[in-house]
N, C-alpha and C. Protein backbone atom coordinates (compact mmCIF):
# COMPACT_ATOMS: atom_id res chain seq x y z
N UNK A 1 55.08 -46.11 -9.42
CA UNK A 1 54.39 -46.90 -8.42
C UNK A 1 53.56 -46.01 -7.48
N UNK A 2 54.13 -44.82 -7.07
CA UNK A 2 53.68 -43.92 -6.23
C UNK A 2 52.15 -43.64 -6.86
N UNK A 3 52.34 -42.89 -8.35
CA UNK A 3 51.57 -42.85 -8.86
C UNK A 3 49.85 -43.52 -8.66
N UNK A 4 50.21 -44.77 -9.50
CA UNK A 4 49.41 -46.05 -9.12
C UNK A 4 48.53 -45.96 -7.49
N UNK A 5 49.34 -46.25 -7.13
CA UNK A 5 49.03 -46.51 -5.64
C UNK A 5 48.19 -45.33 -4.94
N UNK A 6 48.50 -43.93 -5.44
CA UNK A 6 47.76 -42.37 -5.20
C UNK A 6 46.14 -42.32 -6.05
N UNK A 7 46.51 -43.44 -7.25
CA UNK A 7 45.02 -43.39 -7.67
C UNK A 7 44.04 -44.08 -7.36
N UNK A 8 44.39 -45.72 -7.11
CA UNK A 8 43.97 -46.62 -6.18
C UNK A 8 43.43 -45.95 -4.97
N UNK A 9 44.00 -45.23 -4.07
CA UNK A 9 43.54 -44.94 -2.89
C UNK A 9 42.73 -43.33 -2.73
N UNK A 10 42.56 -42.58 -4.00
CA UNK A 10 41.60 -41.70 -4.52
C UNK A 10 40.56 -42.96 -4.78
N UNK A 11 40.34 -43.42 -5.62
CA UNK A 11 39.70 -44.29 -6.39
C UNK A 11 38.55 -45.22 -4.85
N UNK A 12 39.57 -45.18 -4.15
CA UNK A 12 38.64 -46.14 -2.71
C UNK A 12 37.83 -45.11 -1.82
N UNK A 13 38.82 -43.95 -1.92
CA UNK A 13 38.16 -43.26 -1.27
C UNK A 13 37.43 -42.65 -1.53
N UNK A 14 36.50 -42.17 -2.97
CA UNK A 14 35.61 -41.89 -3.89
C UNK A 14 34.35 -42.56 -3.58
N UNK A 15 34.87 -43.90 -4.17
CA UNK A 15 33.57 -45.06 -3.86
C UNK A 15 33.42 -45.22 -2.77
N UNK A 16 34.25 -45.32 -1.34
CA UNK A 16 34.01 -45.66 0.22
C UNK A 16 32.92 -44.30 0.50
N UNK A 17 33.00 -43.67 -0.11
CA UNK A 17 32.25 -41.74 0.38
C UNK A 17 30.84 -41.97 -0.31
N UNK A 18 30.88 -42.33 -1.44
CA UNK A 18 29.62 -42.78 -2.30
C UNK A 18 28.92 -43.91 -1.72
N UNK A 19 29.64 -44.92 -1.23
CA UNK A 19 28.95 -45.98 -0.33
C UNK A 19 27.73 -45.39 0.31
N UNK A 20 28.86 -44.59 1.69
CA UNK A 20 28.38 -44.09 3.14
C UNK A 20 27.07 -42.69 2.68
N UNK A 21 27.46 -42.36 1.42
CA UNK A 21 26.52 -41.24 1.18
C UNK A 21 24.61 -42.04 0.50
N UNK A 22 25.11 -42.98 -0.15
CA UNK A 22 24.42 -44.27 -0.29
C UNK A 22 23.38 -44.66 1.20
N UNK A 23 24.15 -44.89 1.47
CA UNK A 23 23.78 -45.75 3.22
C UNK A 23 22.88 -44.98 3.97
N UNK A 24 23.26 -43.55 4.01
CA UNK A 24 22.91 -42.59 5.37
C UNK A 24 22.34 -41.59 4.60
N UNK A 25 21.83 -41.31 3.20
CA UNK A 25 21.79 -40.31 1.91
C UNK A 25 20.09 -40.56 2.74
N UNK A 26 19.33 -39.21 2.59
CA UNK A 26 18.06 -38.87 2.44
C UNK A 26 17.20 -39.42 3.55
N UNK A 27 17.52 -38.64 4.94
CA UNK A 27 16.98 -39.43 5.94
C UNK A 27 15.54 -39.16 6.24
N UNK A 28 14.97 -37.97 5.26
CA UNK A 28 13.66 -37.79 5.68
C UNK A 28 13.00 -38.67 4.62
N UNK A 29 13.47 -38.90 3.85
CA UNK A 29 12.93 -40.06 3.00
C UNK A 29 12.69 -41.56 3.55
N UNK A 30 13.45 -41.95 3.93
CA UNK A 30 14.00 -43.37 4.91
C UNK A 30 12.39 -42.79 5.61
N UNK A 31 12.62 -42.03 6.33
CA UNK A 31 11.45 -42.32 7.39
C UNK A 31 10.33 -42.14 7.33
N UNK A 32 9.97 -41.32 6.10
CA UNK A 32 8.14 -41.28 5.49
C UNK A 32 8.28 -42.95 4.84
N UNK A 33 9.11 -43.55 4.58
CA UNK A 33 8.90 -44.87 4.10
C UNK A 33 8.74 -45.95 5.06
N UNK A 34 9.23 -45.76 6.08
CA UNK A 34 9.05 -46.61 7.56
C UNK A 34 7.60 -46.39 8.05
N UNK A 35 7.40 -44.76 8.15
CA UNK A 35 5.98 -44.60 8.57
C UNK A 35 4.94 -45.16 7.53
N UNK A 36 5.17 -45.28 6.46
CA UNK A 36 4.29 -45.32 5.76
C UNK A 36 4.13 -46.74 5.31
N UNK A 37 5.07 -47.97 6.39
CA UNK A 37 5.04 -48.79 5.88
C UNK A 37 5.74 -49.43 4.66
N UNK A 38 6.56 -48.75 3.95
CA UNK A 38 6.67 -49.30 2.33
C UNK A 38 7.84 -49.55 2.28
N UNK A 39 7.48 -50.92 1.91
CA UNK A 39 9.21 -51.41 2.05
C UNK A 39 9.94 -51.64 3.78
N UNK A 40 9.48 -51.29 4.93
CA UNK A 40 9.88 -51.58 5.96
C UNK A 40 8.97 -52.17 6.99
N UNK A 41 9.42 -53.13 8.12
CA UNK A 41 8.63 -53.34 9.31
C UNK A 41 9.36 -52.59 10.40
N UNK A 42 8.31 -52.05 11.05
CA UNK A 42 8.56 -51.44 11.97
C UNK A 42 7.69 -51.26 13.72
N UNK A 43 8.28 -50.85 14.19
CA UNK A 43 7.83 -51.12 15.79
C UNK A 43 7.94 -49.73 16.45
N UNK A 44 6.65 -48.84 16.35
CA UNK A 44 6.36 -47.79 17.21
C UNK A 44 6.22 -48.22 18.69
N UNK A 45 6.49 -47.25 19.71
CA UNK A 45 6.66 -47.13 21.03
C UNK A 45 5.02 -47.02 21.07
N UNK A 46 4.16 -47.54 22.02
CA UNK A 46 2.69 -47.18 22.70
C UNK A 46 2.70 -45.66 23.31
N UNK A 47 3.96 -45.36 24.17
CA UNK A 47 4.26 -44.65 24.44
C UNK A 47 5.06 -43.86 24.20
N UNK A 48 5.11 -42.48 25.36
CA UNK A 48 6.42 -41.30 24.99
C UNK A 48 7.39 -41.81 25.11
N UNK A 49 8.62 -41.61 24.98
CA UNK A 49 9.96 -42.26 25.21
C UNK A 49 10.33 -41.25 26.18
N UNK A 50 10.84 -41.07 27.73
CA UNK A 50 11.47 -39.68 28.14
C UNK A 50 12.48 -39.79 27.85
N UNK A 51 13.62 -38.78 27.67
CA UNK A 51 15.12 -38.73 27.17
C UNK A 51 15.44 -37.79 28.02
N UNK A 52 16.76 -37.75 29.13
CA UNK A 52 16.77 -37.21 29.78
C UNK A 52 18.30 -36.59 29.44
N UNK A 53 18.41 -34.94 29.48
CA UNK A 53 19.75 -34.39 29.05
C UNK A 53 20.18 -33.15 29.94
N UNK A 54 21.44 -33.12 30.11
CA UNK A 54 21.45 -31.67 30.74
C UNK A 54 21.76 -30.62 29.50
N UNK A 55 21.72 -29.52 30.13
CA UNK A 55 21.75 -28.21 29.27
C UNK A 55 23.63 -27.33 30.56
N UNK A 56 24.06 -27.35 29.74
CA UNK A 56 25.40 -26.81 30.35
C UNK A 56 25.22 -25.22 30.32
N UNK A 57 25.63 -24.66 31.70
CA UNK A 57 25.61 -23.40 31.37
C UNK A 57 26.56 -22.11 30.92
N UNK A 58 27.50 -22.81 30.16
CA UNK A 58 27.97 -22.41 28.90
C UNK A 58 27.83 -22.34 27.77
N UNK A 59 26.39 -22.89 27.51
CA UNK A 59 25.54 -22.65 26.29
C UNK A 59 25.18 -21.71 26.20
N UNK A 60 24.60 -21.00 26.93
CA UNK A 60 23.84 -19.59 26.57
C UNK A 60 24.59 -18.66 27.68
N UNK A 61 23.50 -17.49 27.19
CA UNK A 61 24.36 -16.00 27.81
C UNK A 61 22.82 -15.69 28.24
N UNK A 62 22.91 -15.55 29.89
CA UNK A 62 21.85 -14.65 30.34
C UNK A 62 21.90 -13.33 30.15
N UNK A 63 22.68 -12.94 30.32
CA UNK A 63 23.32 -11.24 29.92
C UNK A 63 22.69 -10.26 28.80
N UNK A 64 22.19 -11.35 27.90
CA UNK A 64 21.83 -10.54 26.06
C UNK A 64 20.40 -10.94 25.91
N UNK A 65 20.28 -9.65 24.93
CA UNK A 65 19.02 -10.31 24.30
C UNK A 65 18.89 -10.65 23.07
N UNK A 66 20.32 -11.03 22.39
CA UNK A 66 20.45 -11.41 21.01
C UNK A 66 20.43 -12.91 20.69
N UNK A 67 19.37 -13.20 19.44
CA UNK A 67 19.36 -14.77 19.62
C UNK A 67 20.69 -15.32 19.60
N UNK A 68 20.98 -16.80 20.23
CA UNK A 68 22.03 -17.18 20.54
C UNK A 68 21.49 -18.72 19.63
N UNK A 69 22.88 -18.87 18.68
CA UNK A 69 22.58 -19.55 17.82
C UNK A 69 23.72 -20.51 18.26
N UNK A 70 22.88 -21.83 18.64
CA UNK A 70 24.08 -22.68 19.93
C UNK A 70 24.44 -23.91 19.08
N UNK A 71 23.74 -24.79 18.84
CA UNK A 71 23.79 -25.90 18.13
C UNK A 71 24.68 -26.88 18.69
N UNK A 72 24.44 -27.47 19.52
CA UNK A 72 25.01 -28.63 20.63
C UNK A 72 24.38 -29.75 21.05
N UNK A 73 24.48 -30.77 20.43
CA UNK A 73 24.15 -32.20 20.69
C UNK A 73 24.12 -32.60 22.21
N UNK A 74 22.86 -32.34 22.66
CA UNK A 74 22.47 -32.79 23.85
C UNK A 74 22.42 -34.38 24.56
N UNK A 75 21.90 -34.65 23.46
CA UNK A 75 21.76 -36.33 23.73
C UNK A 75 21.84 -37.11 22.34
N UNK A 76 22.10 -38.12 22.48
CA UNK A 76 22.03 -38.85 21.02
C UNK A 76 20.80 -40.17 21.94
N UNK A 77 20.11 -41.01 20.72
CA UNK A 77 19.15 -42.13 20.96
C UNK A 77 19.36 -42.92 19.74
N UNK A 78 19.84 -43.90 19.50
CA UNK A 78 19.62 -44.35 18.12
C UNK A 78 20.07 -43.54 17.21
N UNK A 79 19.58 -43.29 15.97
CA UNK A 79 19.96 -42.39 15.13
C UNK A 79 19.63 -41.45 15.18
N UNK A 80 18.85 -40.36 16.32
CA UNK A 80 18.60 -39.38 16.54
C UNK A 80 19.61 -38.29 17.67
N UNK A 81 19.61 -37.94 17.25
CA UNK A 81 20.49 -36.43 18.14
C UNK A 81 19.65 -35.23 18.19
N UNK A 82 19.42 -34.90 19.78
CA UNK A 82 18.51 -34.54 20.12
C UNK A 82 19.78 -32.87 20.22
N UNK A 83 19.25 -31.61 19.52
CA UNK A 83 20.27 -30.67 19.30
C UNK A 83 19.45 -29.31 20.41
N UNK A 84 20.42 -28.47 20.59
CA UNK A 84 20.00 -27.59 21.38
C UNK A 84 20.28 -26.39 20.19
N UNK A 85 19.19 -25.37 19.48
CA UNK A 85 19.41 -24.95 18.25
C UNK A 85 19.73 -23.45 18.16
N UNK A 86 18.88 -23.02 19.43
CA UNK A 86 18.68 -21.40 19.85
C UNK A 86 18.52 -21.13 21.24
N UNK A 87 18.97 -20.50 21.79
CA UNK A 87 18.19 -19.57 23.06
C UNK A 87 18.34 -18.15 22.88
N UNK A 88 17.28 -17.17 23.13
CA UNK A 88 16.95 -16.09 23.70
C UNK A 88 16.18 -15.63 24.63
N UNK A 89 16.58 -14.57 25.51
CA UNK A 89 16.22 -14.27 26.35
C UNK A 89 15.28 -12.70 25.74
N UNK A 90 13.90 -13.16 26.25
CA UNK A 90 12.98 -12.39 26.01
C UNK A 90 12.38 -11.48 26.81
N UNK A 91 12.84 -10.24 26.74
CA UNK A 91 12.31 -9.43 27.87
C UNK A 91 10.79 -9.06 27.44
N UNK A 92 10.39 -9.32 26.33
CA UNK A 92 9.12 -8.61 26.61
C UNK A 92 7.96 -9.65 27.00
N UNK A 93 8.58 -11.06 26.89
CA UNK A 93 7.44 -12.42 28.13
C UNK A 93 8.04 -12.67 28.83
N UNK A 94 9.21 -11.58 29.31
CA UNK A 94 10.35 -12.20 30.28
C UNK A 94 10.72 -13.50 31.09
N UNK A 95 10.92 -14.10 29.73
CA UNK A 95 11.61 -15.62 30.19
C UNK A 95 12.56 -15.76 28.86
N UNK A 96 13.49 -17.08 29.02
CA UNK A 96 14.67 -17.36 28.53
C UNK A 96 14.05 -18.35 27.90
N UNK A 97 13.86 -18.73 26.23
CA UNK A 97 13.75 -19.57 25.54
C UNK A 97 14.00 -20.13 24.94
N UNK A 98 14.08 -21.84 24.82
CA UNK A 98 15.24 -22.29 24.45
C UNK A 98 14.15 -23.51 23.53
N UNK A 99 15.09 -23.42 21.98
CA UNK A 99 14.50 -24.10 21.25
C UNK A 99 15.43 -25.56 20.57
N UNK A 100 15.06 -26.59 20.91
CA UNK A 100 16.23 -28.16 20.52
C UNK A 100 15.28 -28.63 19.11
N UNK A 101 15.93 -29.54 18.36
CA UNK A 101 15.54 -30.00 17.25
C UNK A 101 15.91 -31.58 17.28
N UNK A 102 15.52 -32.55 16.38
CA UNK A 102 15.57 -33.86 16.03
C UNK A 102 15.87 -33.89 14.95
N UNK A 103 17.78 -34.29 14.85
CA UNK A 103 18.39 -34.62 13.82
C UNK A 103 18.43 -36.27 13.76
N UNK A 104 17.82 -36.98 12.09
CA UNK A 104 17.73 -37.99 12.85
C UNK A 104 18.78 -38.59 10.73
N UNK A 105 19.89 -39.18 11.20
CA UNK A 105 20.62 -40.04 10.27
C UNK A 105 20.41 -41.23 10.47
N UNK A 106 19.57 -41.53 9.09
CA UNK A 106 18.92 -43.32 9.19
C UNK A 106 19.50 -43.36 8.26
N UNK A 107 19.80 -44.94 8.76
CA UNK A 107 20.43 -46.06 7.85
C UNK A 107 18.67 -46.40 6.85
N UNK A 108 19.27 -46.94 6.04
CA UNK A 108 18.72 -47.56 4.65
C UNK A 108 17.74 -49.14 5.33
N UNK A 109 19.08 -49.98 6.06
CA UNK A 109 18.54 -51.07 6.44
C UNK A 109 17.71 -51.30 7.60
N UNK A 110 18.25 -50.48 8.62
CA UNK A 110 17.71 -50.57 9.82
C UNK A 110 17.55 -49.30 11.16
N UNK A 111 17.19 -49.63 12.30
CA UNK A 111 17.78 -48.54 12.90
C UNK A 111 16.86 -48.22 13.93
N UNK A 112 16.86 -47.05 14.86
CA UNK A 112 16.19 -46.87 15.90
C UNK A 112 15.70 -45.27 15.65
N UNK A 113 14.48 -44.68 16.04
CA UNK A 113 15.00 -43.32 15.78
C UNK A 113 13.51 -42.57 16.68
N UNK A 114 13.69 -41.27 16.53
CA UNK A 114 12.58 -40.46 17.73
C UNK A 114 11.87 -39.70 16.71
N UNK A 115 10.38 -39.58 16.71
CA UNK A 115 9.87 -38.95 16.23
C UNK A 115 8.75 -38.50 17.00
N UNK A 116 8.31 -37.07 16.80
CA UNK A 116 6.65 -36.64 17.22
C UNK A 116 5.64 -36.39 16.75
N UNK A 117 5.92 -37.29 15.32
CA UNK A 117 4.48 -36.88 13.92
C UNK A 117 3.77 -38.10 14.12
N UNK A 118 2.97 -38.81 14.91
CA UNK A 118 2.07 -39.75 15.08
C UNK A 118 0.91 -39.26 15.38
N UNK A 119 -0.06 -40.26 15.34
CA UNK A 119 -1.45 -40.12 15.69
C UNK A 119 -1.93 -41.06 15.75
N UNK A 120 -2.75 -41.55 16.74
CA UNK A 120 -3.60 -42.52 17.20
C UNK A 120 -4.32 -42.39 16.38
N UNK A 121 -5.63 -43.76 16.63
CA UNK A 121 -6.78 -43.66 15.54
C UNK A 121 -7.80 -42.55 15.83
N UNK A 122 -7.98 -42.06 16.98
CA UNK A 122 -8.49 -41.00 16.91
C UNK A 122 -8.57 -39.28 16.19
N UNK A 123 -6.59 -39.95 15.97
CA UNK A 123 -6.00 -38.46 15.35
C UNK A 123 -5.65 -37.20 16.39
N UNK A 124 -5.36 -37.72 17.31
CA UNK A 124 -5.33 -37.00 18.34
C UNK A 124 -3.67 -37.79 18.81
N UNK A 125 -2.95 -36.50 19.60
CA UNK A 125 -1.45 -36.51 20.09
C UNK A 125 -1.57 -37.02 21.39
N UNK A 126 -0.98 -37.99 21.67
CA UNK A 126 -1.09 -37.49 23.67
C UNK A 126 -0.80 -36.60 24.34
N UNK A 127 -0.71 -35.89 25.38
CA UNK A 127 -0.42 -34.67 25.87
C UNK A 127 1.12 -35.19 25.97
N UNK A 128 2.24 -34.27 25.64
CA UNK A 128 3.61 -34.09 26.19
C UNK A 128 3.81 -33.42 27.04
N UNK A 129 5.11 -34.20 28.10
CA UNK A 129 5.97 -33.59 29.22
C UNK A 129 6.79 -33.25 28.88
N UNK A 130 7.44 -32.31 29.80
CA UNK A 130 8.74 -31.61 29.98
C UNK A 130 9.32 -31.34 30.99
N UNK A 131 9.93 -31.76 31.55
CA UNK A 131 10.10 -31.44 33.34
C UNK A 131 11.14 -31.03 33.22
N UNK A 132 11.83 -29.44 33.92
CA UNK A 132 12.87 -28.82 34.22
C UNK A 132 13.65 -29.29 35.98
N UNK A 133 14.78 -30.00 35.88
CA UNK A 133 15.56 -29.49 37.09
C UNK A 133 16.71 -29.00 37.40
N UNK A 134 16.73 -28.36 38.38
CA UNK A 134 18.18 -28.03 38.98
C UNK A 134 19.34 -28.86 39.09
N UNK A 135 20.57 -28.68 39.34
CA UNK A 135 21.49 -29.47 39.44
C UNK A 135 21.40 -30.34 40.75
N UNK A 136 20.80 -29.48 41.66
CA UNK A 136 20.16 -30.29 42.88
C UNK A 136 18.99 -31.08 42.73
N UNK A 137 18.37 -31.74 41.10
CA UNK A 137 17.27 -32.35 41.38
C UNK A 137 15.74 -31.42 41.71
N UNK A 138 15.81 -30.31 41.68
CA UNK A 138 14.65 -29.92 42.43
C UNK A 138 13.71 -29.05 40.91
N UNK A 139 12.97 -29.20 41.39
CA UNK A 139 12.12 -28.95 39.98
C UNK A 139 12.07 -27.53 39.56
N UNK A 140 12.03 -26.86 38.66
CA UNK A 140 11.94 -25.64 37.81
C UNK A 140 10.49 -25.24 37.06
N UNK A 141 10.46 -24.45 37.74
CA UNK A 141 8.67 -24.20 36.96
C UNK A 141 8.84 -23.97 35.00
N UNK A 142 7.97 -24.31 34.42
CA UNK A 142 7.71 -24.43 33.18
C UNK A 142 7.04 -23.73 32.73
N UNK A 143 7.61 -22.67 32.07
CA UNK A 143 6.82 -21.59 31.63
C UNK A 143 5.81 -21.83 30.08
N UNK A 144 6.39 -20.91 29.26
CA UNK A 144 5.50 -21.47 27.98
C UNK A 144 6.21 -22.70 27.38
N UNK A 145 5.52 -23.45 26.04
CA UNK A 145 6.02 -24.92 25.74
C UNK A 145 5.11 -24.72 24.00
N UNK A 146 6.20 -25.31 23.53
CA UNK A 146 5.86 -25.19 22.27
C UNK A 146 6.35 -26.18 21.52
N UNK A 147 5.90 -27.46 20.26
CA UNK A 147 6.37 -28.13 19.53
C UNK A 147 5.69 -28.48 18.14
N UNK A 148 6.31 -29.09 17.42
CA UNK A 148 6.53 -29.08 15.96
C UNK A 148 5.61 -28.13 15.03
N UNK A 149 4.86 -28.70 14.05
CA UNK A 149 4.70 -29.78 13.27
C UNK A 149 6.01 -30.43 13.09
N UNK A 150 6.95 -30.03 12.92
CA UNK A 150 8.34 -30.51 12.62
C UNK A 150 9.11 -30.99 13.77
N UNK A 151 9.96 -31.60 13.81
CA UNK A 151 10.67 -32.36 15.10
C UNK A 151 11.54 -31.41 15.82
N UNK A 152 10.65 -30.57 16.30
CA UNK A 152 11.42 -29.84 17.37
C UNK A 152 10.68 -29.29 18.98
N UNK A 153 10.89 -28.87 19.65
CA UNK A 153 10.52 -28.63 20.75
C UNK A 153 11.14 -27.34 21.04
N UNK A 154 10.36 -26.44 21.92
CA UNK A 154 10.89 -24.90 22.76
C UNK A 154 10.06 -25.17 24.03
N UNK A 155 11.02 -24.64 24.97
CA UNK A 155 10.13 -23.84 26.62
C UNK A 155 11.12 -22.98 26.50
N UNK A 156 10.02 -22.47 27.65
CA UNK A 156 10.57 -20.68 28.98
C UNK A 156 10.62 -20.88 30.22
N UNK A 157 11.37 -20.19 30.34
CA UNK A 157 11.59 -20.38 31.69
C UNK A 157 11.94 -19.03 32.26
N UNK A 158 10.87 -18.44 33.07
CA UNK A 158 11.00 -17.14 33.39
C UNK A 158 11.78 -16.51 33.97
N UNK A 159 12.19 -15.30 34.11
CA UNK A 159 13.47 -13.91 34.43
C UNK A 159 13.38 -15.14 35.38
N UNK A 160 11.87 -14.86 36.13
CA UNK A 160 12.31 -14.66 38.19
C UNK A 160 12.65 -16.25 38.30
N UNK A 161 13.23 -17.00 36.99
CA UNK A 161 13.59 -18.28 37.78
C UNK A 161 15.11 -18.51 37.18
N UNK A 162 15.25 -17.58 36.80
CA UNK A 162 16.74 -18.00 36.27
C UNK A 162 17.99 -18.45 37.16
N UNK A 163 18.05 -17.77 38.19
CA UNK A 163 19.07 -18.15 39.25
C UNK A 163 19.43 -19.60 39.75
N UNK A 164 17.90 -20.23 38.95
CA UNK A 164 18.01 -21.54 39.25
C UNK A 164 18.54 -22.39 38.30
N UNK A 165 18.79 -21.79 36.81
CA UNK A 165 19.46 -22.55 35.78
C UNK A 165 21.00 -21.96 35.53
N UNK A 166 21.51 -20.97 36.53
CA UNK A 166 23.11 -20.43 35.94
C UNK A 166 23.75 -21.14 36.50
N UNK A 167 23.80 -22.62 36.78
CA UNK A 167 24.83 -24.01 37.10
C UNK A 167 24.35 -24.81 35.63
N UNK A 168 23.25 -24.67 34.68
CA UNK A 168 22.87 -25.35 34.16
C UNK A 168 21.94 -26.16 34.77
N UNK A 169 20.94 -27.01 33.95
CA UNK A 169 19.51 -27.58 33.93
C UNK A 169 19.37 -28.85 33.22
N UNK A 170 18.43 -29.86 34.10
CA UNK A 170 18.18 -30.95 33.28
C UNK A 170 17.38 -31.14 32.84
N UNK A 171 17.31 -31.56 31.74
CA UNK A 171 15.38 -31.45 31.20
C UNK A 171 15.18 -32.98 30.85
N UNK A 172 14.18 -33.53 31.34
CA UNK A 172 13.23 -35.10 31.10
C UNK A 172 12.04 -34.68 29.75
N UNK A 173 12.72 -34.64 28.77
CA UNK A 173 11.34 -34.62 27.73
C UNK A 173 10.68 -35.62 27.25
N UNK A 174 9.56 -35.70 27.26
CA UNK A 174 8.66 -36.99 26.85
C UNK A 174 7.85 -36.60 25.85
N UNK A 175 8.02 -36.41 24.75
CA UNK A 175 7.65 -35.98 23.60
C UNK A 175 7.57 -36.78 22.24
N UNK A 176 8.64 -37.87 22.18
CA UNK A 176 8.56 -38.30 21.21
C UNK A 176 8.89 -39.93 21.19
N UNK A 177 8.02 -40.26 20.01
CA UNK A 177 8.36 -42.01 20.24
C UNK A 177 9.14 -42.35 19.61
N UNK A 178 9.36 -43.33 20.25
CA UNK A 178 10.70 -44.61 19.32
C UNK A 178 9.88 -45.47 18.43
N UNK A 179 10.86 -45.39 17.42
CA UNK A 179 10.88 -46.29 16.17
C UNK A 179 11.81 -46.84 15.61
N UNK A 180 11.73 -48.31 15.95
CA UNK A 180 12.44 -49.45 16.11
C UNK A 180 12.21 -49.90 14.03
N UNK A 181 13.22 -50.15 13.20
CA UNK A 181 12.74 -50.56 11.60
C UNK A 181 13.54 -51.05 11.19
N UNK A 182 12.75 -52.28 10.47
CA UNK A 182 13.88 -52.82 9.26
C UNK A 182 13.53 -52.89 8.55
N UNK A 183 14.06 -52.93 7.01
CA UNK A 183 13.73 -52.83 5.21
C UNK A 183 13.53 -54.54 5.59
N UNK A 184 12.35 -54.26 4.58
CA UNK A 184 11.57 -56.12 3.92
C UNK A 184 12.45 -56.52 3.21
């Protein structure tokens, strides 16, 4: 009986894994098919979406100058998880740079998710924000700023401002839109 019952519940748990791998399997696929229309309706944002996250300052090490390979889920939106991927501190543009990514697990049927590969009919991006603050709210100058082709984002934030991020920092990014989809 034991037997039986050990294969049965291999047997569910095989197919339950194959389901979910089914379901959530090939998410950059899912979403060139949303963008592209085929097979889904969908509802782009007019606008940026801001997503607002803190950065803990136990993520990184001011101390080094070795990349720091962090990988910490900052925020989640829908099916996107907005990740914190790297920081190093760069003495030779002396600022601290910190690079996040867009992990995004779509469902098959539906779903919500952030992207920054659009273009108006002009073919042109809108300009993106990034606003740095203190734990007190007070703003952080923005050094260099850098993003995709691929769904990710980097800033700096220079030596002479660091004192203002060793409580940790909140960042308001407005970079990427929402996309609201469902399969036809």
């Amino acid at each position: 009986m034991k037997k039986v019952l050990t294969i049965v519940l291999g047997a569910l748990i095989v197919i339950g894994g194959w389901l979910l791998y089914q379901f959530y399997s090939d998410s950059e696929a899912i979403k060139k098919s949303v963008m592209a229309s085929d097979g889904y309706r969908s509802t782009i944002g007019e606008e940026y979406r801001a997503v607002k996250f803190f950065v803990k300052p136990d993520w990184y090490d001011l101390d080094t100058q070795k990349l720091q390979n962090v990988n910490k889920v900052v925020a989640q939106v829908g099916n996107s998880k907005i990740v914190l991927k790297e920081v190093s501190v760069r003495d030779e543009v002396k600022d601290v740079y910190f690079t996040f990514v867009v992990e995004n697990k779509l469902s098959r049927n539906s779903g919500y998710f952030l992207t920054q590969n659009l273009t108006n009919s002009t073919d042109e991006l809108a300009m993106p924000t990034i606003e740095l603050l203190t734990v007190d709210d007070q703003e952080i100058a923005l050094g260099q700023f850098g993003q995709g082709p691929d769904e990710y984002f980097s800033f700096g934030i220079n030596l002479e401002d660091v004192d203002e991020i060793k409580n940790g920092f909140s960042v308001v990014a407005s970079i990427y839109y929402g996309v609201q989809y469902d399969k036809n």
